[in-house]
Protein backbone atom coordinates (compact mmCIF):
# COMPACT_ATOMS: atom_id res chain seq x y z
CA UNK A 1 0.00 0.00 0.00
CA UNK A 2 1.46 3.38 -1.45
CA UNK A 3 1.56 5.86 1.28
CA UNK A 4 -1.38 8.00 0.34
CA UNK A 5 -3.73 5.35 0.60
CA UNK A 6 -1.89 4.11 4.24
CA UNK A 7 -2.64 7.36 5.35
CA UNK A 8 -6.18 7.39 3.65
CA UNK A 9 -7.03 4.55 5.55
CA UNK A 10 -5.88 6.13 8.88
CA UNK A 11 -7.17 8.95 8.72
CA UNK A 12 -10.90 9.13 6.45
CA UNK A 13 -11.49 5.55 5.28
CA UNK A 14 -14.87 6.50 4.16
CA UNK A 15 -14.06 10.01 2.60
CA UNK A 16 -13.43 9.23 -1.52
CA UNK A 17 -9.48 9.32 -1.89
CA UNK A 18 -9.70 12.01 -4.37
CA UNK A 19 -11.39 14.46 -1.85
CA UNK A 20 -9.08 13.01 1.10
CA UNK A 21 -5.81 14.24 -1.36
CA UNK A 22 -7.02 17.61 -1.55
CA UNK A 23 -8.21 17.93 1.01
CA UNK A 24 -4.95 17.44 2.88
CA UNK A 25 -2.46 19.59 0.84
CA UNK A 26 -1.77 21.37 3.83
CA UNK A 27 -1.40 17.79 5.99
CA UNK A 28 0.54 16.86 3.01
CA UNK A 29 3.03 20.28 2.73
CA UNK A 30 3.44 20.27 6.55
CA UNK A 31 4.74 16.89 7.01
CA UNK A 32 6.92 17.09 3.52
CA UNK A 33 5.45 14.28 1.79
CA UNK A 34 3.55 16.39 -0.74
CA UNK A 35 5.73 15.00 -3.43
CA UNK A 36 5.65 11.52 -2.46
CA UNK A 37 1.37 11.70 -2.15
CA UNK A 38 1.08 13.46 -5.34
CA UNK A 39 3.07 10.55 -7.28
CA UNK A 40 0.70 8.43 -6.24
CA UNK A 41 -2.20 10.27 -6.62
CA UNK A 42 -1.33 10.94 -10.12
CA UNK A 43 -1.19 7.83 -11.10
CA UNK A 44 -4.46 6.42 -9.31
CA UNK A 45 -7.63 4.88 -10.66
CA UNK A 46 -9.36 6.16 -7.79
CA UNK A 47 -8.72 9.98 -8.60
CA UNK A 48 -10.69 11.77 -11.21
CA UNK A 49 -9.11 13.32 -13.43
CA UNK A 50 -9.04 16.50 -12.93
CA UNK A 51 -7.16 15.91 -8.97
CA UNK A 52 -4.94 14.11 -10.91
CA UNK A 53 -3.60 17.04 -13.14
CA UNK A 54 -3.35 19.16 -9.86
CA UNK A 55 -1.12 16.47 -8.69
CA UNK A 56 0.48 16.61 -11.97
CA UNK A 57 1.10 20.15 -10.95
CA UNK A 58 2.47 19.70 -8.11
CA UNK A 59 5.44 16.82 -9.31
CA UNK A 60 6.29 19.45 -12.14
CA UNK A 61 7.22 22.11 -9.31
CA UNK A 62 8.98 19.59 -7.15
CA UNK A 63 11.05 18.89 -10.78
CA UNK A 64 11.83 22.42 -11.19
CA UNK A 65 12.69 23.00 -7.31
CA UNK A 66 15.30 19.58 -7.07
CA UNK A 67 16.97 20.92 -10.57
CA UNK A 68 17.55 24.48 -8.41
CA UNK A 69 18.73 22.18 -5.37
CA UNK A 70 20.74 19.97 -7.62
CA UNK A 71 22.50 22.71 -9.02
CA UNK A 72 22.91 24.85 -5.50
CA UNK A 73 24.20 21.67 -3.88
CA UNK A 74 26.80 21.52 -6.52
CA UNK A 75 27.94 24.72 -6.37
CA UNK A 76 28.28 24.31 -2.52
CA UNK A 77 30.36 20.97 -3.31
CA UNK A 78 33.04 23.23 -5.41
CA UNK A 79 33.04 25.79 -3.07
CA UNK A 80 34.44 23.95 -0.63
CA UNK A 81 36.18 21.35 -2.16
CA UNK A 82 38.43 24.46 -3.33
CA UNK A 83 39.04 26.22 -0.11
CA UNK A 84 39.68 22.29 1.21
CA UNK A 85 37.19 22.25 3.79
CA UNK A 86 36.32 18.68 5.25
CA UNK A 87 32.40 18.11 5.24
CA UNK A 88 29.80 15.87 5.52
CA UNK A 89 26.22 15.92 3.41
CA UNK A 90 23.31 15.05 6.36
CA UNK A 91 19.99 14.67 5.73
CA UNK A 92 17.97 14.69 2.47
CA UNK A 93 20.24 14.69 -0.22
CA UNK A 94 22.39 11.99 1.43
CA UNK A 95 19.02 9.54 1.41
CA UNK A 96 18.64 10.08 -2.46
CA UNK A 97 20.23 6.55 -3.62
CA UNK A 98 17.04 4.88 -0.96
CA UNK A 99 14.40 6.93 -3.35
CA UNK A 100 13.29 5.37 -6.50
CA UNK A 101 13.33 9.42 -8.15
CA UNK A 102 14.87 11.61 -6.00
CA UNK A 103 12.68 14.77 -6.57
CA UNK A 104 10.08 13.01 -4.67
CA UNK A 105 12.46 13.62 -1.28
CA UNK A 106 10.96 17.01 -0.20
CA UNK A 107 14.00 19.20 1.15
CA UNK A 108 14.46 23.19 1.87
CA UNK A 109 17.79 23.03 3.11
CA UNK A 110 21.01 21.90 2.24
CA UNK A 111 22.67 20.45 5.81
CA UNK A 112 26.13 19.81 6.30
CA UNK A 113 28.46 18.73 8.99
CA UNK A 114 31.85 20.36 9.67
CA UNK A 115 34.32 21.29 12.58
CA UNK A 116 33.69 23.80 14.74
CA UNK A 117 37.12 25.05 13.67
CA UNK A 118 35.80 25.00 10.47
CA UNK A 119 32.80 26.84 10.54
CA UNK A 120 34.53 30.15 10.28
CA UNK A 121 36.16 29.46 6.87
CA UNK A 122 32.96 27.84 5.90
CA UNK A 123 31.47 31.34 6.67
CA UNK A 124 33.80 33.28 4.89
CA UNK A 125 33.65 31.06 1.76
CA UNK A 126 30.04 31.65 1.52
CA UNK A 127 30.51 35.36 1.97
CA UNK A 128 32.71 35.29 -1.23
CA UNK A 129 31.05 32.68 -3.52
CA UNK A 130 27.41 34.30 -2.67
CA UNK A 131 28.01 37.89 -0.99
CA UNK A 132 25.81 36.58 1.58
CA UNK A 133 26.52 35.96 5.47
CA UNK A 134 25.10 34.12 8.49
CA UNK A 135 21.20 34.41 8.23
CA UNK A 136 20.51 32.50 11.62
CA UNK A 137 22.06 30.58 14.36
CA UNK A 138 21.49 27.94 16.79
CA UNK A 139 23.85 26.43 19.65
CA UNK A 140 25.46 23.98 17.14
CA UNK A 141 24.01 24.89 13.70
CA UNK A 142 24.13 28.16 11.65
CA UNK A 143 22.19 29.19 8.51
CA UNK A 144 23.22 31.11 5.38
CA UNK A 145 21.88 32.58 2.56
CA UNK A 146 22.60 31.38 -0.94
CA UNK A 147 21.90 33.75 -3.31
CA UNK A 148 18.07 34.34 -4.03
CA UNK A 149 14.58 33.13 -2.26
CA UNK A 150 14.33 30.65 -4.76
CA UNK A 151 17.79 28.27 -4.13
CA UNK A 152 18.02 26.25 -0.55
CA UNK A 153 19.78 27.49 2.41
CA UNK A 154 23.05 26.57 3.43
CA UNK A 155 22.65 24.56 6.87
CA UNK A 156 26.18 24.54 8.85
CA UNK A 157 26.16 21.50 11.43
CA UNK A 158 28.66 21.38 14.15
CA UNK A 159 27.25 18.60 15.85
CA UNK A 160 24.25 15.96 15.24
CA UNK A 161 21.09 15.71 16.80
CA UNK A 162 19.29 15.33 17.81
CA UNK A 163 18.48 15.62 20.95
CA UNK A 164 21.35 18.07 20.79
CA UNK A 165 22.62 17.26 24.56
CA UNK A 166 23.11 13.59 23.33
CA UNK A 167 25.06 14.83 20.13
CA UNK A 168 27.71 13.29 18.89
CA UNK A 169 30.69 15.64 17.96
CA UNK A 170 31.45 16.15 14.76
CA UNK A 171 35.14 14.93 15.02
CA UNK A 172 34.05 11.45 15.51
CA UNK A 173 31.36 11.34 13.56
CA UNK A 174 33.79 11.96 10.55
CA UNK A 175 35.47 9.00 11.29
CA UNK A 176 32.38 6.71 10.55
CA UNK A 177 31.88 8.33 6.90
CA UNK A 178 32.06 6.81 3.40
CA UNK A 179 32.14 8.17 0.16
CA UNK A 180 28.85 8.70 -2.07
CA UNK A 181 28.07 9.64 -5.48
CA UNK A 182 25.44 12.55 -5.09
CA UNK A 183 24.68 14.41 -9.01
CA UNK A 184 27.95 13.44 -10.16
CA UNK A 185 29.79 14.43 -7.65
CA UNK A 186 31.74 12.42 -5.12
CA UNK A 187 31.04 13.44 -1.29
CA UNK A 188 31.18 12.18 2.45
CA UNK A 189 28.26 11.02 3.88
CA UNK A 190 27.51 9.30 7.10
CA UNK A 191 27.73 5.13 7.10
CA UNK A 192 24.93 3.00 7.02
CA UNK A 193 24.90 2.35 11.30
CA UNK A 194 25.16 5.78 11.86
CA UNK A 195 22.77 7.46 9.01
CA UNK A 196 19.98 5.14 10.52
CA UNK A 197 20.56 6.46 14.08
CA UNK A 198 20.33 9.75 12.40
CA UNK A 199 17.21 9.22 10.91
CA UNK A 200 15.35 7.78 13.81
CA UNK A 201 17.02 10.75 16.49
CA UNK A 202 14.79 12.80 13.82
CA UNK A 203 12.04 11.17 13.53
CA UNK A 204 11.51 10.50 17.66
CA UNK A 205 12.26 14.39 17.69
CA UNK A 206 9.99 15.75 14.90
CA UNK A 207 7.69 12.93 13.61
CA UNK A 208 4.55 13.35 15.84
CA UNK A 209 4.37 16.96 15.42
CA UNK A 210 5.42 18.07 11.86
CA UNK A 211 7.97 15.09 9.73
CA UNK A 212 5.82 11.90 8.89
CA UNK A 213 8.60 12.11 5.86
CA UNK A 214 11.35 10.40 8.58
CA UNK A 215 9.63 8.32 8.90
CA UNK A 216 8.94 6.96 5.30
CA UNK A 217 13.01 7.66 5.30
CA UNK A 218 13.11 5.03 8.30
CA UNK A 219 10.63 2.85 6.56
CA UNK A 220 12.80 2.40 3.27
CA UNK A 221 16.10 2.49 5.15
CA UNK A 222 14.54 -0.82 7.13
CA UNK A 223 13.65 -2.01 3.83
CA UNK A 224 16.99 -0.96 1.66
CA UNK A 225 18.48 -4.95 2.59
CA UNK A 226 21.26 -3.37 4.75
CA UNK A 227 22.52 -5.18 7.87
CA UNK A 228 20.56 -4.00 10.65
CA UNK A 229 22.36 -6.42 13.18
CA UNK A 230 23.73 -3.41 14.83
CA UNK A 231 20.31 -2.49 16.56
CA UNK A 232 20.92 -5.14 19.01
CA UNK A 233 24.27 -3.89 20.36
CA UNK A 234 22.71 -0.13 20.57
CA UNK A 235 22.20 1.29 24.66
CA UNK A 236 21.34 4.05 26.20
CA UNK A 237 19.62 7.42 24.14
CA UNK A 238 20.42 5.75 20.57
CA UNK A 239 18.67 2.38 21.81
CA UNK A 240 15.47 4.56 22.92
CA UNK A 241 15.35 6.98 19.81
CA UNK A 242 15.80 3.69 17.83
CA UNK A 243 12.95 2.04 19.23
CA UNK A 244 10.33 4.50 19.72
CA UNK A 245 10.80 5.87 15.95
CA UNK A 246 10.77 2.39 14.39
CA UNK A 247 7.56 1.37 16.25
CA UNK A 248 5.86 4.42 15.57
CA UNK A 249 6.70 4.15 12.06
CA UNK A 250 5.35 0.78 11.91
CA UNK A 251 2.34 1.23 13.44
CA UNK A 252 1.46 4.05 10.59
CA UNK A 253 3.19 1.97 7.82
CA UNK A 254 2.30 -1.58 8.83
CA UNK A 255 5.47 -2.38 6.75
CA UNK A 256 7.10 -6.59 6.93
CA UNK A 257 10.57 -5.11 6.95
CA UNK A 258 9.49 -2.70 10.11
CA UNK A 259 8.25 -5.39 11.73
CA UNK A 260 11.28 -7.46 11.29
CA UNK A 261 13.16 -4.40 12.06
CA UNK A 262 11.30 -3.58 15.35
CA UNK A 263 12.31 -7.18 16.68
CA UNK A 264 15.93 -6.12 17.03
CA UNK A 265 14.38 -3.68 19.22
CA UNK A 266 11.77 -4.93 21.33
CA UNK A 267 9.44 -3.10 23.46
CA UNK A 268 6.41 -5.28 25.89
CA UNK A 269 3.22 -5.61 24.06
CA UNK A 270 2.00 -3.31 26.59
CA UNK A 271 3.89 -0.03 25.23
CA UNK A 272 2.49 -1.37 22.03
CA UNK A 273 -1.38 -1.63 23.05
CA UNK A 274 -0.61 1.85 24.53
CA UNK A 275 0.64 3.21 21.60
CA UNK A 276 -2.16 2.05 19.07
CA UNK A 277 -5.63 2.14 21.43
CA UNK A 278 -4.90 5.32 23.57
CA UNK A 279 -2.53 7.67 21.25
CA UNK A 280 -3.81 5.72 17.45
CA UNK A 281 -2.01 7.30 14.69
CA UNK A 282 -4.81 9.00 13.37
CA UNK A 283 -5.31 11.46 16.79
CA UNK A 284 -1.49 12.39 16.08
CA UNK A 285 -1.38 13.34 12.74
CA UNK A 286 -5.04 14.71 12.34
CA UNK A 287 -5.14 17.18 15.40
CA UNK A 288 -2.09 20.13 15.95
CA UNK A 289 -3.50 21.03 19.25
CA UNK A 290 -3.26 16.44 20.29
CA UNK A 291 0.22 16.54 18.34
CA UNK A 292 1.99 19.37 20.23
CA UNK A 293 0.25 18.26 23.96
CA UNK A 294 1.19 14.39 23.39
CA UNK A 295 4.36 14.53 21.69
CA UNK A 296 6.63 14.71 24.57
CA UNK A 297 3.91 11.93 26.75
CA UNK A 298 4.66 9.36 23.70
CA UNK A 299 8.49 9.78 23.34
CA UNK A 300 8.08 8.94 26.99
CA UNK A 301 6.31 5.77 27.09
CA UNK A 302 9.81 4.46 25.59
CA UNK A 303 11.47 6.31 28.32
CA UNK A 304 10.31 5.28 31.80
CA UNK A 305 10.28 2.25 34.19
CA UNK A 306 6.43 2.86 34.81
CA UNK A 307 4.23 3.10 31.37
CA UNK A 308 1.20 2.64 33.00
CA UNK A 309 1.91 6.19 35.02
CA UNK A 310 2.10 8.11 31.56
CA UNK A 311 -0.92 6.17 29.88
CA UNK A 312 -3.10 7.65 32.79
CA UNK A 313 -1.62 11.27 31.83
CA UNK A 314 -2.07 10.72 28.27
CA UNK A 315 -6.02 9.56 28.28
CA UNK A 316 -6.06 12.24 30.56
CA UNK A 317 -4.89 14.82 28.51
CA UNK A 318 -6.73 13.35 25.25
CA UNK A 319 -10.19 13.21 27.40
CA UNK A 320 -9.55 17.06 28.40
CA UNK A 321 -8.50 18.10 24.51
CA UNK A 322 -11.86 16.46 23.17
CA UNK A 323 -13.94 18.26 25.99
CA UNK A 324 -12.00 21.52 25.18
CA UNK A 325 -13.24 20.68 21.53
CA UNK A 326 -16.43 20.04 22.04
CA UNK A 327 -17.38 23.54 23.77
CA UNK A 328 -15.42 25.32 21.32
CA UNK A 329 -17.72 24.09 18.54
């Protein structure tokens, strides 16, 4: 099942699919997987025809946007391959090779991982190449400009997260790197082991509230063939980040590979019941007000020696958010 109809079936099972794909563009453009939807939608018997050109549409703009990225990420790649600056590529561009056609990976940004000794001449590079400077800044990432409103960002890692407190520096994290053909060009990007703990610190971070897209990256990363024997050795932070995001993302993708996946990682069938009957799927990723109150209860559940103390505060707090809805309508 593609994911459109996966979420179609969570969400309004009874509501045509053509009026469920419109009517969640927004869903759609919030969680990133606009692209990925639209593919499918375009494509469906189920969608009259004239949904189908919008998603038609929407594919052509995601063309014309990766052609912009391509050729931004490029010019990034010569910048500082000439002023010898050691990087790493994180995030979307470095899952392209898991993606039958890359376009379909939504990304805004391009994200890279340097030294903190580095950042400076990463900085002043930029300033040259683009006559732009530092746009933002964060404790271990910084943003720049490149060129106009149109072309990504330039994301400047340090360290990678997260949670940032359980970061891993970026000095050791380029000694677990291999070497990847991305558009032609030949750059670092994190190892298998490591991208997937990457991927699932994300998607325990961001999934419930805005990124369903980490976890369709987890979902084809589980189902890429890769050895995954490395889950069982995993303690601590990476073992918990590991487990809650690959449950979660099998309980929304019901996918074989998760499931054999989430057996590296076990959790008791009674985190699982939890998980499904008191926070389903569908109360997460159809309610903003539910997401942003339960996010932190979830990650939790994986968290803490007594479950059945956070189930009570999460019906709780899902009883009070349907009574607040009820008088406000």
């Amino acid at each position: 099942m593609g994911l459109l109809k996966q979420l179609h079936s969570i969400l309004a099972p009874e509501t045509p699919l053509g009026t469920f794909y419109t009517s969640s563009v927004p869903l759609f453009r919030t969680h990133r997987i606009l692209p990925l939807v639209s593919e499918e939608a375009a494509s469906s018997d189920e969608i009259p025809p004239e949904t189908k050109q919008a998603a038609r549409d929407v594919l052509y703009r995601s063309k014309s946007e990766h052609i912009i990225y391509i050729n931004t990420l490029n010019r990034v790649i010569e910048v500082l391959d000439r002023e010898r600056i050691e990087f790493i590529l994180l995030k979307g561009a470095s899952l392209w090779k898991y993606y039958t056609k890359p376009y379909l990976r939504q990304q805004d940004d391009i994200d890279i991982l340097v030294s903190r000794e580095n950042l400076p001449k990463v900085l002043q590079a930029v300033t040259k190449e683009w006559g732009t400077g530092r746009t933002g800044h964060g404790e271990f990432h910084t943003s720049c400009r490149l060129g106009n409103e149109n072309a990504p960002d330039l994301e400047v890692h340090t360290q990678t997260g997260p949670p940032y407190k359980n970061s891993i520096p970026a000095n050791i994290i380029f000694s677990n790197t291999e070497t990847a053909d991305i558009t032609g060009m030949e750059v670092q990007v994190l190892r298998f082991p490591l991208l997937f703990r990457h991927v699932c610190f994300h998607a325990a971070n961001h999934c419930i509230l805005t990124r369903i897209l980490w976890l369709y990256d987890l979902k084809l990363l589980a189902e890429s063939g890769e050895d995954l024997s490395f889950l069982g050795q995993l303690r601590g932070i990476s073992r918990r980040s590991c487990t809650a995001s690959l449950h979660y993302a099998h309980l929304i993708f019901t996918s074989p590979s998760l499931a054999e996946v989430c057996q590296l990682v076990p959790v008791s069938r009674l985190f699982t019941f939890l998980i499904s009957k008191i926070v389903p799927p569908s109360r997460l990723l159809d309610n903003p007000v539910l997401t942003s109150s339960l996010r932190n209860a979830l990650y939790n559940l994986f968290l803490i020696q007594n479950p059945m103390a956070v189930a009570r505060a999460v019906h709780a707090k899902v009883f009070r958010c349907q009574r607040t809805e009820v008088r406000s309508q």
